[in-house]
C-alpha atoms as a PDB file:
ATOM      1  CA  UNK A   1     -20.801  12.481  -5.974  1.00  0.00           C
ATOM      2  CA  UNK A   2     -23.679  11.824  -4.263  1.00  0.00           C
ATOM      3  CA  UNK A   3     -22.694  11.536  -0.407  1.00  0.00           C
ATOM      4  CA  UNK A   4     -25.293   8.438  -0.540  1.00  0.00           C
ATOM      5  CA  UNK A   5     -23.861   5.989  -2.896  1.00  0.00           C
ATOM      6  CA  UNK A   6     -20.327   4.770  -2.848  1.00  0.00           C
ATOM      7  CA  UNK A   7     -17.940   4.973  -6.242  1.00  0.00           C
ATOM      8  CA  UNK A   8     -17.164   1.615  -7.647  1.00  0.00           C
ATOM      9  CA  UNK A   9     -13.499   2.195  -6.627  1.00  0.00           C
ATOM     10  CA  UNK A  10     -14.451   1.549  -2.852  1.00  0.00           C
ATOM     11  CA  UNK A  11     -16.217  -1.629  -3.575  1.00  0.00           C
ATOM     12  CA  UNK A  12     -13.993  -2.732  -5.861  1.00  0.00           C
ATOM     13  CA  UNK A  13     -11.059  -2.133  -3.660  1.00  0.00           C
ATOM     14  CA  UNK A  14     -12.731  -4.562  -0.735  1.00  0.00           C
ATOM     15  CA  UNK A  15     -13.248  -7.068  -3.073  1.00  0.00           C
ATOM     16  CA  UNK A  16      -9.781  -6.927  -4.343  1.00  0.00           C
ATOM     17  CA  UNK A  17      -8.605  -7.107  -0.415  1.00  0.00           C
ATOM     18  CA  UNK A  18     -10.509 -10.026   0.064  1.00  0.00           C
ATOM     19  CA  UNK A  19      -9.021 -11.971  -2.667  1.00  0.00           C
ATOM     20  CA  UNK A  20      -5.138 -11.233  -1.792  1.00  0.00           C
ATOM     21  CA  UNK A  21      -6.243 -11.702   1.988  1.00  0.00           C
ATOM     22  CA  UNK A  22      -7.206 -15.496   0.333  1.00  0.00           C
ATOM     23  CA  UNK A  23      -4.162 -15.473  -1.557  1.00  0.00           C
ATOM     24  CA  UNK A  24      -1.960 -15.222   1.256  1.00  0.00           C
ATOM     25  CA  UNK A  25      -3.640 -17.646   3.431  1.00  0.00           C
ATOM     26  CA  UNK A  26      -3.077 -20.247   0.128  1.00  0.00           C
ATOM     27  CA  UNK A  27       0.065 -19.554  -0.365  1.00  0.00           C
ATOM     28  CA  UNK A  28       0.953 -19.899   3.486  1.00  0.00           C
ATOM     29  CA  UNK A  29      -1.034 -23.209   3.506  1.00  0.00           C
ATOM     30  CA  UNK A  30       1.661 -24.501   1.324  1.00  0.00           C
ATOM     31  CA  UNK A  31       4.584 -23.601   3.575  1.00  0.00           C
ATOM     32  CA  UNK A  32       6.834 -26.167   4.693  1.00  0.00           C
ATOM     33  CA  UNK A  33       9.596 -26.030   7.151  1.00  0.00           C
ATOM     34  CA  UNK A  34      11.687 -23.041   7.060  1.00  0.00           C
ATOM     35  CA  UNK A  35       9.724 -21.068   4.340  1.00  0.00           C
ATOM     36  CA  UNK A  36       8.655 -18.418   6.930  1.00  0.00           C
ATOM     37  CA  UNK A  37      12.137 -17.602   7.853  1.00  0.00           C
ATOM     38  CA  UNK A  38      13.167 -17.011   4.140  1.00  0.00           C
ATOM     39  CA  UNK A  39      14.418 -13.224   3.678  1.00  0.00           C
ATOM     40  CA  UNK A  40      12.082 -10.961   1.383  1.00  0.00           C
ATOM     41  CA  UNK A  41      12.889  -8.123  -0.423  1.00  0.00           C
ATOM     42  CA  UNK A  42      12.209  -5.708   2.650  1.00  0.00           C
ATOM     43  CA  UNK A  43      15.280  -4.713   4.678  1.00  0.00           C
ATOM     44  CA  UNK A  44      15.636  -6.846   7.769  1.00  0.00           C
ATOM     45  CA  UNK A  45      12.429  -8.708   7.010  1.00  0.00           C
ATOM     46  CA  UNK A  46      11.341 -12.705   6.421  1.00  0.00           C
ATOM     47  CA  UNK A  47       7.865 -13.949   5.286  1.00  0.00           C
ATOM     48  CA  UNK A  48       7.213 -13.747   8.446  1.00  0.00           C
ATOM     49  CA  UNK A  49       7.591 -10.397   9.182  1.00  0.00           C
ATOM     50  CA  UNK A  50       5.262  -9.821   6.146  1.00  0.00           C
ATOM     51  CA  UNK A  51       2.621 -11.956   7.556  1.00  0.00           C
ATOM     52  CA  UNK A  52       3.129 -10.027  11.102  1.00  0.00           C
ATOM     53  CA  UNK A  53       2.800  -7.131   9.422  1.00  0.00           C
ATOM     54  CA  UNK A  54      -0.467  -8.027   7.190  1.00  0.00           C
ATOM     55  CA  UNK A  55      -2.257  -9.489  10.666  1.00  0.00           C
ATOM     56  CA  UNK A  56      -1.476  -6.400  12.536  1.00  0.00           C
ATOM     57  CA  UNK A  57      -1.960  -3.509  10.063  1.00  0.00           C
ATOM     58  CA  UNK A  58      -5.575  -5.824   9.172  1.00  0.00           C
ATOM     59  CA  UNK A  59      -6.703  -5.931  12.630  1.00  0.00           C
ATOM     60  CA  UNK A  60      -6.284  -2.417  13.680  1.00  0.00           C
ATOM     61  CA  UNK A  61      -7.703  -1.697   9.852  1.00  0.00           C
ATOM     62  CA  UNK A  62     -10.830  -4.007  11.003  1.00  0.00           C
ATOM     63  CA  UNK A  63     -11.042  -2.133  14.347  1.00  0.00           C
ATOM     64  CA  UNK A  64     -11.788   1.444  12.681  1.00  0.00           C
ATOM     65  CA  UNK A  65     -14.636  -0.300  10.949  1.00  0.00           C
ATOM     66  CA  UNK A  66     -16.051  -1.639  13.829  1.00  0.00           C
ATOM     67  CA  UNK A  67     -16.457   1.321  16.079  1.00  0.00           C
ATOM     68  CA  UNK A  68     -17.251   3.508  13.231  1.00  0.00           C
ATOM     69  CA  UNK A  69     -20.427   1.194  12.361  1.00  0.00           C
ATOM     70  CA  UNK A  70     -21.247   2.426  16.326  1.00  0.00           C
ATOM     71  CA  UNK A  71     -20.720   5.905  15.560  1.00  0.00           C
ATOM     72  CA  UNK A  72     -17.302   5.776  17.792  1.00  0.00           C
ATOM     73  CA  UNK A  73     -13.927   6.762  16.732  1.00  0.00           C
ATOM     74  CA  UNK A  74     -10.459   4.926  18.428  1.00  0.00           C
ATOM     75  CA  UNK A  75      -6.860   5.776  17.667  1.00  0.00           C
ATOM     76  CA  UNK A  76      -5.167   3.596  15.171  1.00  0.00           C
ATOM     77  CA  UNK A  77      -2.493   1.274  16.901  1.00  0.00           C
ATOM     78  CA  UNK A  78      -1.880   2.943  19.866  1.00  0.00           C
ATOM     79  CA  UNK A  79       2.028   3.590  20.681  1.00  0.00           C
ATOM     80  CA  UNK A  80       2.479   4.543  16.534  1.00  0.00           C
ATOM     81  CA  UNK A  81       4.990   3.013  14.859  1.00  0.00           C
ATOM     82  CA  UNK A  82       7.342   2.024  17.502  1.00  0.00           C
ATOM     83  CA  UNK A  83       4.340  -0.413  18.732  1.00  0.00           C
ATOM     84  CA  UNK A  84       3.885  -1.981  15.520  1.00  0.00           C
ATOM     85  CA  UNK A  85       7.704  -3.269  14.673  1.00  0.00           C
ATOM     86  CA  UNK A  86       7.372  -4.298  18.271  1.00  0.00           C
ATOM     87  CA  UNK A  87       4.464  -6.764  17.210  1.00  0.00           C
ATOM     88  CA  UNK A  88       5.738  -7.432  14.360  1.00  0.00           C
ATOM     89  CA  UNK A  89       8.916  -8.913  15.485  1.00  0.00           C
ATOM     90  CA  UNK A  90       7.170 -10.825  17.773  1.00  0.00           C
ATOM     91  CA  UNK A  91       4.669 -11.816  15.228  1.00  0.00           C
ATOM     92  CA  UNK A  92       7.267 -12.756  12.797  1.00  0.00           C
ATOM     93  CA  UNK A  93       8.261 -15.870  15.053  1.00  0.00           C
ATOM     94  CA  UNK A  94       4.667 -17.624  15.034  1.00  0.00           C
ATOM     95  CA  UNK A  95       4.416 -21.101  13.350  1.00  0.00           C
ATOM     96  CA  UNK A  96       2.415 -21.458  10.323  1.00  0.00           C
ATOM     97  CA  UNK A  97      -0.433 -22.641  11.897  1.00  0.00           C
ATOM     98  CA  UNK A  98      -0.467 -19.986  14.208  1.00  0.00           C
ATOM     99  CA  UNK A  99      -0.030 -17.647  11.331  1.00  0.00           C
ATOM    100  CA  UNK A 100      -2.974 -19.477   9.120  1.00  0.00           C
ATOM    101  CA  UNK A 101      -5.242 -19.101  12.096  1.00  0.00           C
ATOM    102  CA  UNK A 102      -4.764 -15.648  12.534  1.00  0.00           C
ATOM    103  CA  UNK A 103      -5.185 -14.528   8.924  1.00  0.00           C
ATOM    104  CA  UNK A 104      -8.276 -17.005   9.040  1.00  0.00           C
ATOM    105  CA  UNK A 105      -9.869 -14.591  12.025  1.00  0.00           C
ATOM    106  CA  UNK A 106      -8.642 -11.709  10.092  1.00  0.00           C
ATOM    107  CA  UNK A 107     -10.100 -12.828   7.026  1.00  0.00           C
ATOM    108  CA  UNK A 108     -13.526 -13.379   9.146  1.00  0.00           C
ATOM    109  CA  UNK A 109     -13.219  -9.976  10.972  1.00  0.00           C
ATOM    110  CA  UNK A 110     -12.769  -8.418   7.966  1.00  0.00           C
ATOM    111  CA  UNK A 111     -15.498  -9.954   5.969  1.00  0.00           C
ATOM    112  CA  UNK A 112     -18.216  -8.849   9.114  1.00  0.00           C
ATOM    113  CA  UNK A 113     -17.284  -5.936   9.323  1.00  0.00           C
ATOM    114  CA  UNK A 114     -17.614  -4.947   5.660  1.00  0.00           C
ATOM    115  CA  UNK A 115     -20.440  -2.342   4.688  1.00  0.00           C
ATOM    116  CA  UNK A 116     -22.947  -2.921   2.227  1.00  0.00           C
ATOM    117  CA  UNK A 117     -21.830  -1.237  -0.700  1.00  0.00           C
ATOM    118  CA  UNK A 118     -25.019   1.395  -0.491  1.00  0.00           C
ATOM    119  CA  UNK A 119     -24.500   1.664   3.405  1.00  0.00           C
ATOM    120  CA  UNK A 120     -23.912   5.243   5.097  1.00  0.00           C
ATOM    121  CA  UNK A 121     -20.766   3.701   7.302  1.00  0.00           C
ATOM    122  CA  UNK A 122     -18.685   4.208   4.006  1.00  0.00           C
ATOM    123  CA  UNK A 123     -18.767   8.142   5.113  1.00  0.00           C
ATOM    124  CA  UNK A 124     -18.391   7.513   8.524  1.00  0.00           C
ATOM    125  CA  UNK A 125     -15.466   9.564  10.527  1.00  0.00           C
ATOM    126  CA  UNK A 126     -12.483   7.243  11.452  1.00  0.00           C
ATOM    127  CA  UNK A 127      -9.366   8.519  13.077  1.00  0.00           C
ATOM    128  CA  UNK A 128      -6.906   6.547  10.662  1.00  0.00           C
ATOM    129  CA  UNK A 129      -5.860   9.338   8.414  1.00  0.00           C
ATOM    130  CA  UNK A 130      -8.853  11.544  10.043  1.00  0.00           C
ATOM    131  CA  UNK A 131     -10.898   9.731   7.158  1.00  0.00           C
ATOM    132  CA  UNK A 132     -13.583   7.764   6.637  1.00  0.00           C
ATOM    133  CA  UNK A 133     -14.271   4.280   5.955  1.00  0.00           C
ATOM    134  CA  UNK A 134     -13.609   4.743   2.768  1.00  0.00           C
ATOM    135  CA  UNK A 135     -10.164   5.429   3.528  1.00  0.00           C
ATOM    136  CA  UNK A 136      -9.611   2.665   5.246  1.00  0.00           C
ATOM    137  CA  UNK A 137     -10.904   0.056   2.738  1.00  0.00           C
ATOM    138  CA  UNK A 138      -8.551   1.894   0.229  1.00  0.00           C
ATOM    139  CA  UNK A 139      -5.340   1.335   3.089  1.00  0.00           C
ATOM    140  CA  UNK A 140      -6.750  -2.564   3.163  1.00  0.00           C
ATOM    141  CA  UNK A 141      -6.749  -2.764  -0.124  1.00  0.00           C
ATOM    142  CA  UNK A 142      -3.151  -1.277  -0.367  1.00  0.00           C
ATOM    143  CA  UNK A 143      -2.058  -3.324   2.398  1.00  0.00           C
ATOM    144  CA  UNK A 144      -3.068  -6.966   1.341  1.00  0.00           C
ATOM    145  CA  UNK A 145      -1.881  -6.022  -2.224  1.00  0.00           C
ATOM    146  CA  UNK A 146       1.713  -5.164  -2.175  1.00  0.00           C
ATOM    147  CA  UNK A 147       2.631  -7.478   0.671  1.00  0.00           C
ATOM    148  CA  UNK A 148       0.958 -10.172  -1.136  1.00  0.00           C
ATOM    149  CA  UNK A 149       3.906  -9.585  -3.912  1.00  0.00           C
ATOM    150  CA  UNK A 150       6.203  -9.077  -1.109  1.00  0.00           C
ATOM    151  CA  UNK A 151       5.328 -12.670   0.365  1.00  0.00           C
ATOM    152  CA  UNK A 152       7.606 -13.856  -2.582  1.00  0.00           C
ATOM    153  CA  UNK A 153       5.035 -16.844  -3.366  1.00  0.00           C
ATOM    154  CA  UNK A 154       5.190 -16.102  -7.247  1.00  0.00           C
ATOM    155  CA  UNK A 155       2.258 -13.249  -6.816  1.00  0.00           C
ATOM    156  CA  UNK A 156       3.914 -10.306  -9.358  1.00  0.00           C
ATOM    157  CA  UNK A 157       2.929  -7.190  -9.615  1.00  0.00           C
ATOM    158  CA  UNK A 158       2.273  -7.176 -13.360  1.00  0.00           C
ATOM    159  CA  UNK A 159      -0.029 -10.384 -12.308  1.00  0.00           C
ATOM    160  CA  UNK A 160      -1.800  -8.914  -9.330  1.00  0.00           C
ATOM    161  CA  UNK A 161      -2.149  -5.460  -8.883  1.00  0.00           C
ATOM    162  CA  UNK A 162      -5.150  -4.181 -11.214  1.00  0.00           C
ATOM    163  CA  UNK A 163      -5.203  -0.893 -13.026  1.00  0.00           C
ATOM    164  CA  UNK A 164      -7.300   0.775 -10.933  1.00  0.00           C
ATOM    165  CA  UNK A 165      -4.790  -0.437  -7.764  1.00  0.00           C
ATOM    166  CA  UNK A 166      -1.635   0.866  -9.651  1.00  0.00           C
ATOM    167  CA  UNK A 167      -3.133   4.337 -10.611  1.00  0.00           C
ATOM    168  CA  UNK A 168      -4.395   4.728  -6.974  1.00  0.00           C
ATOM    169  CA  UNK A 169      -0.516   3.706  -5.947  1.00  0.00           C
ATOM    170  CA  UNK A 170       0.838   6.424  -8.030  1.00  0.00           C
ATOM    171  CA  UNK A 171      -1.643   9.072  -6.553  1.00  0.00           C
ATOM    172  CA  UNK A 172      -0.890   8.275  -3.051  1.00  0.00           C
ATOM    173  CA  UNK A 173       2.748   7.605  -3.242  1.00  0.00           C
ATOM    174  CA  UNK A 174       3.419  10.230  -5.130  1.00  0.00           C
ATOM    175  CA  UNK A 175       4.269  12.457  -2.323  1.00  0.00           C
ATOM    176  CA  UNK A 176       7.623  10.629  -2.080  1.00  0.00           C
ATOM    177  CA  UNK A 177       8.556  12.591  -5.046  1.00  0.00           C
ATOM    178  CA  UNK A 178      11.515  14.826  -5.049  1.00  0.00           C
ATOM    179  CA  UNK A 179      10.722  18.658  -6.072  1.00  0.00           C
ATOM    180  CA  UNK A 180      10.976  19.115  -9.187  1.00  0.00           C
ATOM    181  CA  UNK A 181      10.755  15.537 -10.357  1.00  0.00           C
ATOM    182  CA  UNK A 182       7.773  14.511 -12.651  1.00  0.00           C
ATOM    183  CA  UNK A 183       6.663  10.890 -13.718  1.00  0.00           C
ATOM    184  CA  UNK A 184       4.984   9.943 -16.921  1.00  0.00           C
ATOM    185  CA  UNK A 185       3.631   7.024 -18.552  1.00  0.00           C
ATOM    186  CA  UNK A 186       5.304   5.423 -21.514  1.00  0.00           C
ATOM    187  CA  UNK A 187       2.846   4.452 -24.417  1.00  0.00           C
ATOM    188  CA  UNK A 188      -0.197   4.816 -22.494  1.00  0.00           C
ATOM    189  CA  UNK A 189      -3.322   2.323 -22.877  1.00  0.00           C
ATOM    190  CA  UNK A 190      -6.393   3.698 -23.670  1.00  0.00           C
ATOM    191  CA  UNK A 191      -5.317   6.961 -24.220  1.00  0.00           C
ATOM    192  CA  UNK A 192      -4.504   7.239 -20.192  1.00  0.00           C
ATOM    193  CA  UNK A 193      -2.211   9.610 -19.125  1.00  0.00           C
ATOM    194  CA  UNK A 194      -0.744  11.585 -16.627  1.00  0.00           C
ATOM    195  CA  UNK A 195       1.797  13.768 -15.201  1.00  0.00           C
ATOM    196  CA  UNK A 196       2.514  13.761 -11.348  1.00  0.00           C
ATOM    197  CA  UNK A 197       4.917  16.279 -10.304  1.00  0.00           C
ATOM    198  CA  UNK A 198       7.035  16.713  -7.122  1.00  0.00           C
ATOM    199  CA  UNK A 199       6.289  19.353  -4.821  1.00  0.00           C
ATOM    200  CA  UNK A 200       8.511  22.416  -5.429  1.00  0.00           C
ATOM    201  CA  UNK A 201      11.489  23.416  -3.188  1.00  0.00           C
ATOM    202  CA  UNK A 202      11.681  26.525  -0.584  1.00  0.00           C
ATOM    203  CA  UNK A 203      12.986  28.935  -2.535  1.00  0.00           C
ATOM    204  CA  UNK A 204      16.249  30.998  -1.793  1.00  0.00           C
ATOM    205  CA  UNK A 205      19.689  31.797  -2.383  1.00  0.00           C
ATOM    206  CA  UNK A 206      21.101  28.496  -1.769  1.00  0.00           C
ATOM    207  CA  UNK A 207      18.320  26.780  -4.119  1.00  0.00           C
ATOM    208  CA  UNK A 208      19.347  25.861  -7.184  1.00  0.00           C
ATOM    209  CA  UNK A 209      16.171  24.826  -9.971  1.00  0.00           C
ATOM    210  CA  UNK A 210      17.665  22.482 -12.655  1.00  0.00           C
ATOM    211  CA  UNK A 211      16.430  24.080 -16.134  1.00  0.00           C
ATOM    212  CA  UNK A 212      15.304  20.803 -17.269  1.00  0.00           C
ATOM    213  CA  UNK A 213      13.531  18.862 -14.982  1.00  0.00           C
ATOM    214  CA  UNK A 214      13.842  15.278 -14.235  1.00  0.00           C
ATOM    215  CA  UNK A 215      11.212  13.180 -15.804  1.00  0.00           C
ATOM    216  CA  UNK A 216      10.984   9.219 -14.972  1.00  0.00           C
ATOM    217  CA  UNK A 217       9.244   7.642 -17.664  1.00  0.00           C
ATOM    218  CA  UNK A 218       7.985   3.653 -17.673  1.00  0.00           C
ATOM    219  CA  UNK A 219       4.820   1.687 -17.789  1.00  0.00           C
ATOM    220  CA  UNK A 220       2.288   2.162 -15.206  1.00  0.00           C
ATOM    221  CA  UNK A 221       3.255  -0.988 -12.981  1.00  0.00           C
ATOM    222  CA  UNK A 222       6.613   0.004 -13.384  1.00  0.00           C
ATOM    223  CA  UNK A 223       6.362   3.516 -12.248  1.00  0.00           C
ATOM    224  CA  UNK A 224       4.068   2.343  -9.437  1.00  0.00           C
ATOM    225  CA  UNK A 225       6.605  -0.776  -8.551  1.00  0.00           C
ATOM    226  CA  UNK A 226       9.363   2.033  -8.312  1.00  0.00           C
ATOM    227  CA  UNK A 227       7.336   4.651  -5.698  1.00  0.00           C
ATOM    228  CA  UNK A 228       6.653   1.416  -3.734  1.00  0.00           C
ATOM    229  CA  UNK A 229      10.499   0.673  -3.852  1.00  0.00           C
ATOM    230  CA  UNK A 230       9.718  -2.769  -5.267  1.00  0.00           C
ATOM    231  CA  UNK A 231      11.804  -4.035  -7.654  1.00  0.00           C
ATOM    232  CA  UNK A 232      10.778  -5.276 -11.136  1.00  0.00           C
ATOM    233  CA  UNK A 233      13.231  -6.897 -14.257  1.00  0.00           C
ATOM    234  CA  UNK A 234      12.675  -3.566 -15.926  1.00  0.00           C
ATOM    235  CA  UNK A 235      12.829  -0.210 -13.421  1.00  0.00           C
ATOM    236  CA  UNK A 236      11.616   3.298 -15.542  1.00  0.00           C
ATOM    237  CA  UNK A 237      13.742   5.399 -16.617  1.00  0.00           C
ATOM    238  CA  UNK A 238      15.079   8.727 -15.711  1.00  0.00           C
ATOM    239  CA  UNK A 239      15.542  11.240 -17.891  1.00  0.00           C
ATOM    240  CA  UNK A 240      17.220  15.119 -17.858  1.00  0.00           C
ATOM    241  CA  UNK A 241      16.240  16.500 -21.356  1.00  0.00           C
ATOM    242  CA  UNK A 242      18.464  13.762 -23.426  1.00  0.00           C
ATOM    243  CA  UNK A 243      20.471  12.626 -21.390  1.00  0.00           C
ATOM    244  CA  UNK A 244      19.791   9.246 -18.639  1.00  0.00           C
ATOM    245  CA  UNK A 245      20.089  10.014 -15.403  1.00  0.00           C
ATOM    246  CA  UNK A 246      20.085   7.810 -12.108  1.00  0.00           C
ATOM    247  CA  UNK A 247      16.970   7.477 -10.759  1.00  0.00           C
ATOM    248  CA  UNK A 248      15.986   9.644  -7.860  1.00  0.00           C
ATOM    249  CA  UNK A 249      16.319   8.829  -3.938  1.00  0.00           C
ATOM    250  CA  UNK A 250      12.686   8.693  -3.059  1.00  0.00           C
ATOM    251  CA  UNK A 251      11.269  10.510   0.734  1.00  0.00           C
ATOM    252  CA  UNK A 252       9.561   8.358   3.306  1.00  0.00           C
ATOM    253  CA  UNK A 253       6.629   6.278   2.846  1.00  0.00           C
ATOM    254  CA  UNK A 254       3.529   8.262   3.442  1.00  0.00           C
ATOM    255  CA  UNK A 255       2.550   6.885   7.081  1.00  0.00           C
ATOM    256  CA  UNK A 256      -0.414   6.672   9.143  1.00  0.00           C
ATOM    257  CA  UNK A 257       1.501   6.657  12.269  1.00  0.00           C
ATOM    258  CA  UNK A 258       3.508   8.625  14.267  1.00  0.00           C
ATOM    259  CA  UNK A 259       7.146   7.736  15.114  1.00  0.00           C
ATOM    260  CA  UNK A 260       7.217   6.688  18.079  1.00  0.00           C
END
């Protein structure tokens, strides 16, 4: 690739961002009364968690951009993770105007700060990942994607996050893969397919290697629904030669930030 001209992925991806970033703020617009304090799908979390989460996450996001179109790299929310559930609880108790007029300056910040899609910033160093820009449009475009479906505002996944999101999903997440586990795509479209397999186990005396291994099988949203640990009507499937199996406990999701 030439080092010069961004893929299609990364511009696509922004554009995508933008979109659910004006998704959300619709969908909040529409709030009434208690809707903010209505439990989602995330352990311990409301729509307004969610919302904290999408404002900070954004902001820092926007930050990297910023000082990398300067030629400066900062560190990605100071304090790590124990800062951000800190701000996030206290996030998760603004009003929904105060919430609408953040993700309003977020949307704004975001917008200015965006390269132009044949700009050199795309390649410039960030510390978020110790990537680029590049990386952080794709961790945007993650962001404002999946917690979009996790707003619970009728945004599904099937409905909202594109091929090119879910096969990105599957790449990134699949490090939460047990060893020896592989995934697969049932009927693929196009002639698409893929295998992503776990990493493999230390070896030694008190390993024990199943002879057939564990293969989850199921469309490509579901597959990618199921390493996000959203939920859909239909989950994959797990299979162990012929017989079903439960699916898998899955590891950690792959963080940015340090625990505390």
């Amino acid at each position: 690739m030439n080092p010069t001209e961004p893929t299609t992925d990364h511009v696509r991806a922004v554009d995508e961002a933008e979109a659910a970033l004006d998704s959300i703020i619709e969908a909040v617009g529409e709030f009434e009364g208690s809707d903010l304090s209505v439990p989602v799908a995330l352990a311990g979390w409301t729509r307004g968690h969610v919302l904290a989460h999408v404002e900070v996450v954004g902001e820092a996001l926007a930050v990297q951009v910023e000082q990398a179109a300067r030629g400066r790299q900062v560190p990605f929310l100071e304090g790590g993770r124990a800062a951000l559930e800190r701000a996030v609880e206290t996030g998760a108790q603004r009003t929904r105007e105060e919430h609408l007029a953040a993700l309003r300056t977020l949307r704004d910040r975001h917008h200015a700060s965006r390269p132009d899609a044949d700009d050199l910033v795309w390649y410039e160093p960030v510390s978020f990942r110790d990537g680029t820009v590049v990386d952080v449009a794709l961790a945007w475009w993650r962001e404002s994607r999946v917690h979009l479906v996790d707003l619970n505002c009728g945004a599904r996944p099937e409905d909202v996050w594109s091929r090119e999101l879910a096969e990105h999903l599957v790449d990134f997440l699949s490090v939460r893969l047990p060893g020896h586990v592989e995934i697969a795509l049932d009927a693929p479209a196009d002639g698409f397919n893929y295998t992503v397999t776990g990493p493999s186990p230390a070896t030694g005396p008190l390993v024990r290697i199943p002879e057939k291994p564990l293969i989850i099988t199921g469309t490509l949203i579901e597959l990618t629904a199921w390493l996000a640990g959203r939920d859909l009507a239909e989950p994959p499937t797990a299979l162990q030669g012929d017989q079903e199996v439960p699916l898998p406990e899955l590891g950690p999701w792959p963080s940015a930030l340090r625990a505390g």
